[in-house]
Protein backbone atom coordinates (compact mmCIF):
# COMPACT_ATOMS: atom_id res chain seq x y z
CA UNK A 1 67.13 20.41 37.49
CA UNK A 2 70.65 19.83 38.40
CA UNK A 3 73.67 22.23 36.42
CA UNK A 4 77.34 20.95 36.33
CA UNK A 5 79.61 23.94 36.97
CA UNK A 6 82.77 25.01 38.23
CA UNK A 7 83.52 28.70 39.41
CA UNK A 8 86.55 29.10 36.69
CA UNK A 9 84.25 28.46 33.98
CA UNK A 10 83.39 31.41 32.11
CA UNK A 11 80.68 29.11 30.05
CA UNK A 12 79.40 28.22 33.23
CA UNK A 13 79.03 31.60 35.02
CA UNK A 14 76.98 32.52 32.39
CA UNK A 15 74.84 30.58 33.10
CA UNK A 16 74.74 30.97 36.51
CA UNK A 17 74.11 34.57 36.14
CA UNK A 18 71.32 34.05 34.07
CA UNK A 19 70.12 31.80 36.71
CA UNK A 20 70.85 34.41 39.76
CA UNK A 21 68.86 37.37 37.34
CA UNK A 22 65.99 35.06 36.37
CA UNK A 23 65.57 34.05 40.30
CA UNK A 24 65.25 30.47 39.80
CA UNK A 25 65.60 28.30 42.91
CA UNK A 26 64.63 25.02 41.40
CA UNK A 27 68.71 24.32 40.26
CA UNK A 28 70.70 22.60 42.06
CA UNK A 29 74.28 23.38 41.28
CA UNK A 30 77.17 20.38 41.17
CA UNK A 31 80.53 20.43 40.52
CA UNK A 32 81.95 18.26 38.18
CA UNK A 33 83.40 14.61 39.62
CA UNK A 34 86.72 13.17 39.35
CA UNK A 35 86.83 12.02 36.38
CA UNK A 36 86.29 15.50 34.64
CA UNK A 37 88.69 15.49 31.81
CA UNK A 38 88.77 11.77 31.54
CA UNK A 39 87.48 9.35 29.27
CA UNK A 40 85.17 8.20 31.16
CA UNK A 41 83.61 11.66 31.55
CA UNK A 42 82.98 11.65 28.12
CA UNK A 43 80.96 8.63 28.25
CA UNK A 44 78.66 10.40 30.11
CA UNK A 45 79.13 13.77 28.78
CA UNK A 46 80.46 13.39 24.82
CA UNK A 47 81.05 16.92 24.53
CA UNK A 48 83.37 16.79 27.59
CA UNK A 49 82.71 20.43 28.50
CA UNK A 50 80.62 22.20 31.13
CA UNK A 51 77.98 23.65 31.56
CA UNK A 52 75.60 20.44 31.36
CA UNK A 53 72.15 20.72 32.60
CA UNK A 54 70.68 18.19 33.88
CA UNK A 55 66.72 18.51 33.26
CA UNK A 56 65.19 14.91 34.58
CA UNK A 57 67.82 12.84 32.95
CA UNK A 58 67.61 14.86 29.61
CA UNK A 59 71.03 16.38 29.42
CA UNK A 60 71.67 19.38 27.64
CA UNK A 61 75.41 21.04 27.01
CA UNK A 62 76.46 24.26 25.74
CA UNK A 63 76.08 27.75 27.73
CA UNK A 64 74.35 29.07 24.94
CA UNK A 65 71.97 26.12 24.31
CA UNK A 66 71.35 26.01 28.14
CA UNK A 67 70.49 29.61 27.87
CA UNK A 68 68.23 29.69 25.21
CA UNK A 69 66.25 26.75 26.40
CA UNK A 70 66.11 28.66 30.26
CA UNK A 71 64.26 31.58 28.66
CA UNK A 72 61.83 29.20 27.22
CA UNK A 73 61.12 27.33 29.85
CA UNK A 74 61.04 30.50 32.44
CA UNK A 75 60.04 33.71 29.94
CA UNK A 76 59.70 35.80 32.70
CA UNK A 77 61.67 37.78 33.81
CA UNK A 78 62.77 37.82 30.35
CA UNK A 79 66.48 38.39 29.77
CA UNK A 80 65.54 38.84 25.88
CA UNK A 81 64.64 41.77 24.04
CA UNK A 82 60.44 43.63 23.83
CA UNK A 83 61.33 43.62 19.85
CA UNK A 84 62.50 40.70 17.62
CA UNK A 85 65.35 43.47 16.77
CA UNK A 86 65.90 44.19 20.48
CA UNK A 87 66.47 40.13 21.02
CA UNK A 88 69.01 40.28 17.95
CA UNK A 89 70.95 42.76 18.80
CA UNK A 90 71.13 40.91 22.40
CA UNK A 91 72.11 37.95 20.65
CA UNK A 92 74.86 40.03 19.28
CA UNK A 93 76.43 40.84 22.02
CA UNK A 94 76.26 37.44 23.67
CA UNK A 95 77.81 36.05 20.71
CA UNK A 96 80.85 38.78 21.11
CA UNK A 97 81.05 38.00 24.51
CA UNK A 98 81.05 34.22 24.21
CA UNK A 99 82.30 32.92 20.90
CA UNK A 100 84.69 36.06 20.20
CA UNK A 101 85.82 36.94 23.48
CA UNK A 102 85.87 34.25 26.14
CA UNK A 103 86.44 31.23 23.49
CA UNK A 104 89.89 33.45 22.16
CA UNK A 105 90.65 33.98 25.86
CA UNK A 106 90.16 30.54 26.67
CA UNK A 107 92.44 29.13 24.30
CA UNK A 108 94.97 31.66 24.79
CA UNK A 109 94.92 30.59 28.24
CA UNK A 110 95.28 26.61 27.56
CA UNK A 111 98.14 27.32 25.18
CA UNK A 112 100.36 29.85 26.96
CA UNK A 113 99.74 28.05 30.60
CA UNK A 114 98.46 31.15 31.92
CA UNK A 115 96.23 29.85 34.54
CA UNK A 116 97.82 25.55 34.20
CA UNK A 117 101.59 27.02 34.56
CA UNK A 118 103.80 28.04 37.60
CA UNK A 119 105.78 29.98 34.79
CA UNK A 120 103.08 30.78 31.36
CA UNK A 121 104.61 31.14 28.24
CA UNK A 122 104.15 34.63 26.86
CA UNK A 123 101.94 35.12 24.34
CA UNK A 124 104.05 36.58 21.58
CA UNK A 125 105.70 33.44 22.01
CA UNK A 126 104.20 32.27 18.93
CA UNK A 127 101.99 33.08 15.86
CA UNK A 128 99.39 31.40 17.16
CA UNK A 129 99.27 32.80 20.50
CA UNK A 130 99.72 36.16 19.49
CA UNK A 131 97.01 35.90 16.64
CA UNK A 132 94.37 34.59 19.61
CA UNK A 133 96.02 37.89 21.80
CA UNK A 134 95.41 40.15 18.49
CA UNK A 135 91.51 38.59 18.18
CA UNK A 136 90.53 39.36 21.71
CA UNK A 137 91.70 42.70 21.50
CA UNK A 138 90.05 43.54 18.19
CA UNK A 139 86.85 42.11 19.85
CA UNK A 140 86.95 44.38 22.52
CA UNK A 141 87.54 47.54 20.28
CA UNK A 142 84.40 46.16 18.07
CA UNK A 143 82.79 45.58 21.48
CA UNK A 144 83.31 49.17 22.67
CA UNK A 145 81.32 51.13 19.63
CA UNK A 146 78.55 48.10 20.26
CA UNK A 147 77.87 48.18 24.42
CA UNK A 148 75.22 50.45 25.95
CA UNK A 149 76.26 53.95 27.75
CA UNK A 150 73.70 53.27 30.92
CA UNK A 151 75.48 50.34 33.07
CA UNK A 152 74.10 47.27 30.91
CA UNK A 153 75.27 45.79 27.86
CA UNK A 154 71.68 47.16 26.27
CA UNK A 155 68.12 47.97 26.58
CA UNK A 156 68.74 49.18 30.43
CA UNK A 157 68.41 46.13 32.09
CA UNK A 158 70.28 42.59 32.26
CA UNK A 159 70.33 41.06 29.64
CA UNK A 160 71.74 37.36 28.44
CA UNK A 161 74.48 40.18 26.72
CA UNK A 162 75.66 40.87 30.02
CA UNK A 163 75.57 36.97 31.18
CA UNK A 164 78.00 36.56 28.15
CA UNK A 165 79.94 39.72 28.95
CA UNK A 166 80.88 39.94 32.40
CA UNK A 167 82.78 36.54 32.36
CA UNK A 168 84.20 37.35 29.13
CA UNK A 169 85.66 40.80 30.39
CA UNK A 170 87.14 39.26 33.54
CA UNK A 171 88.70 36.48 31.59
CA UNK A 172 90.80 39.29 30.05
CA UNK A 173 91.53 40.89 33.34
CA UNK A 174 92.73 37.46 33.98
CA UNK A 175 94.12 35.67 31.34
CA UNK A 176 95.95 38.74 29.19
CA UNK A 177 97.92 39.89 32.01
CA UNK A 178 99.46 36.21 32.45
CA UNK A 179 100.27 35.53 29.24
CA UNK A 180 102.31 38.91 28.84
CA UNK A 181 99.72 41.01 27.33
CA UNK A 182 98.03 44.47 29.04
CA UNK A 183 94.53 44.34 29.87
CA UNK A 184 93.31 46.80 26.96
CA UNK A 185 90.06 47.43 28.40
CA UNK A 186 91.18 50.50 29.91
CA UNK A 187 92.07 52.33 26.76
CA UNK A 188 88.65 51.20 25.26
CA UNK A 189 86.15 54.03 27.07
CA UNK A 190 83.16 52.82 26.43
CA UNK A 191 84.07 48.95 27.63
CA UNK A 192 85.84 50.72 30.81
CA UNK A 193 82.51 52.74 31.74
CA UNK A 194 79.98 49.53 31.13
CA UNK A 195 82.85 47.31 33.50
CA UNK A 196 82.80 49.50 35.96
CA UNK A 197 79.37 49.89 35.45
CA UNK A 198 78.01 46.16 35.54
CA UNK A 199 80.18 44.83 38.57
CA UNK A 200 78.13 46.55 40.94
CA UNK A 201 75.27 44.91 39.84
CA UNK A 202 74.37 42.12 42.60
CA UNK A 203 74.20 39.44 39.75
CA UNK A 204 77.33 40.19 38.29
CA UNK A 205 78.96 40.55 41.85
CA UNK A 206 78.10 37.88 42.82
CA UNK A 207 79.42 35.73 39.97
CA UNK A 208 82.65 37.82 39.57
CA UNK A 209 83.29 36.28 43.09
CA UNK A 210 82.60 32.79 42.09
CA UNK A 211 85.02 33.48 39.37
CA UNK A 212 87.94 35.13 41.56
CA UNK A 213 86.84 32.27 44.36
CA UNK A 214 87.59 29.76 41.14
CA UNK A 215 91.16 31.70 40.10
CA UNK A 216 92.35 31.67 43.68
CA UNK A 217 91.74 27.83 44.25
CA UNK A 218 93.52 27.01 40.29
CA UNK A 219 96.08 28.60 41.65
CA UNK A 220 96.77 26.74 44.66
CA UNK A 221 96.88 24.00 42.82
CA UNK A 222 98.81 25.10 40.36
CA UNK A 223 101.63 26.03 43.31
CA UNK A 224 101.41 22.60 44.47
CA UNK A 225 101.88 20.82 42.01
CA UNK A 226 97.82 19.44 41.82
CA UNK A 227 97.32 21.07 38.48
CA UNK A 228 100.45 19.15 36.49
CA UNK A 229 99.84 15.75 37.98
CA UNK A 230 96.18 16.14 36.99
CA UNK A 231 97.54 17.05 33.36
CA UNK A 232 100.13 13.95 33.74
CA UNK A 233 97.52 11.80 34.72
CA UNK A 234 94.59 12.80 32.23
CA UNK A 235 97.31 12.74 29.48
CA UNK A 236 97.47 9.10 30.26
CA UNK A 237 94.52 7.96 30.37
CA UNK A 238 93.76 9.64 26.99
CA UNK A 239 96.58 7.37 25.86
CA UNK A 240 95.65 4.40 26.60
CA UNK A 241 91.93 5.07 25.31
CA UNK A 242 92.72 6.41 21.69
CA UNK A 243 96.56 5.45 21.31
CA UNK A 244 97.92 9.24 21.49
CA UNK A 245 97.51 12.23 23.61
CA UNK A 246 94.64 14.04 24.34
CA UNK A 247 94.40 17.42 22.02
């Protein structure tokens, strides 16, 4: 099996992480080709997003989808729950981390520049932005009286929670900081204790340097100038394929 990923992607450090706890060896990891972001990347790819894993020409998107359909394929070591209420509450927790946390933080980013821009916009800049600032906050306050109090996300162990967490809480670390806001995971004890916590663990260590490798290279190219003629360039193309600019 072959996964597209990049180290900035929070989607695809997730799965990555999964991949690192699990101990597969039989992935072969690939970064995206040129033509990411173009049309013609989307021929191959419709959603236009990675993770994609490839599993003998079947291709399957979506972190969450490329989760689930690991743990099926390798059950063991499980990264799901002993109890069908153990796996739910799991579930819970990935879904905070992914869909409430990183997806918020991710858009946040795109909009206010904070990791495209020499200068990002701030995020109180606009109702929008400062709703999307507002959401990832309140997630982490609903995360803190949800996460574990013994290094994990839950059930003492790793978890697909923590696969969903870790580059969901570095995201903020990230992202809020650029786009004007405070990191509020400081103030939130319970979210402090599990982040200090989990980043010792090799898995997440590991993939928290993949990440930081990822930041350090977007912003090189963001300093010389890579990052807007990529944006120019895509922008184009989208043009001339659908007659107006890419959303």
């Amino acid at each position: 099996m072959k996964l597209y990923t990049h180290d900035l992607s929070p989607y695809a450090a997730r799965v990555r992480m999964q991949i690192y706890a699990k101990g597969l060896k039989d992935i072969v990891f690939e970064q995206p080709g040129d033509d990411w972001g173009l049309p013609v990347f989307r021929e191959k790819f419709p959603i236009g997003r990675i993770p994609v894993l490839d599993a003998d020409g079947a291709l399957i998107p979506e972190s969450e989808v490329i989760a689930e359909y690991l743990e099926e394929i390798h059950p063991e070591p499980s990264l799901l729950g002993t109890t069908p209420r153990e796996t739910a509450h799991i579930r819970k927790l990935a879904r905070l981390g992914d869909i409430y946390i990183i997806n918020n933080a991710f858009m946040l980013s795109r909009l206010t520049g904070a990791l495209s821009r020499k200068t990002p916009a701030d995020a109180r800049d606009n109702p929008v932005t400062d709703q999307l600032a507002n959401e990832v906050v309140r997630s982490l306050r609903a995360l803190d009286t949800l996460i574990g109090s013994d290094g994990f996300a839950c059930c003492g162990r790793i978890t697909l929670a923590d696969c969903a967490l870790v580059p969901g809480l570095f995201d903020v670390e990230v992202i809020l900081p650029a786009a004007g806001v405070a990191s509020p995971i400081p103030a939130l004890a319970n979210v402090a204790a599990y982040w200090a916590a989990i980043q010792k663990n090799v898995h997440a260590a590991r993939v928290l340097s993949e990440l930081r490798r990822g930041v350090e290279e977007r912003r090189a190219a963001i300093r010389t100038g890579e990052i807007e003629q990529f944006r120019a360039d895509a922008a184009a193309a989208w043009k001339a394929v659908d007659g107006q600019l890419r959303p």
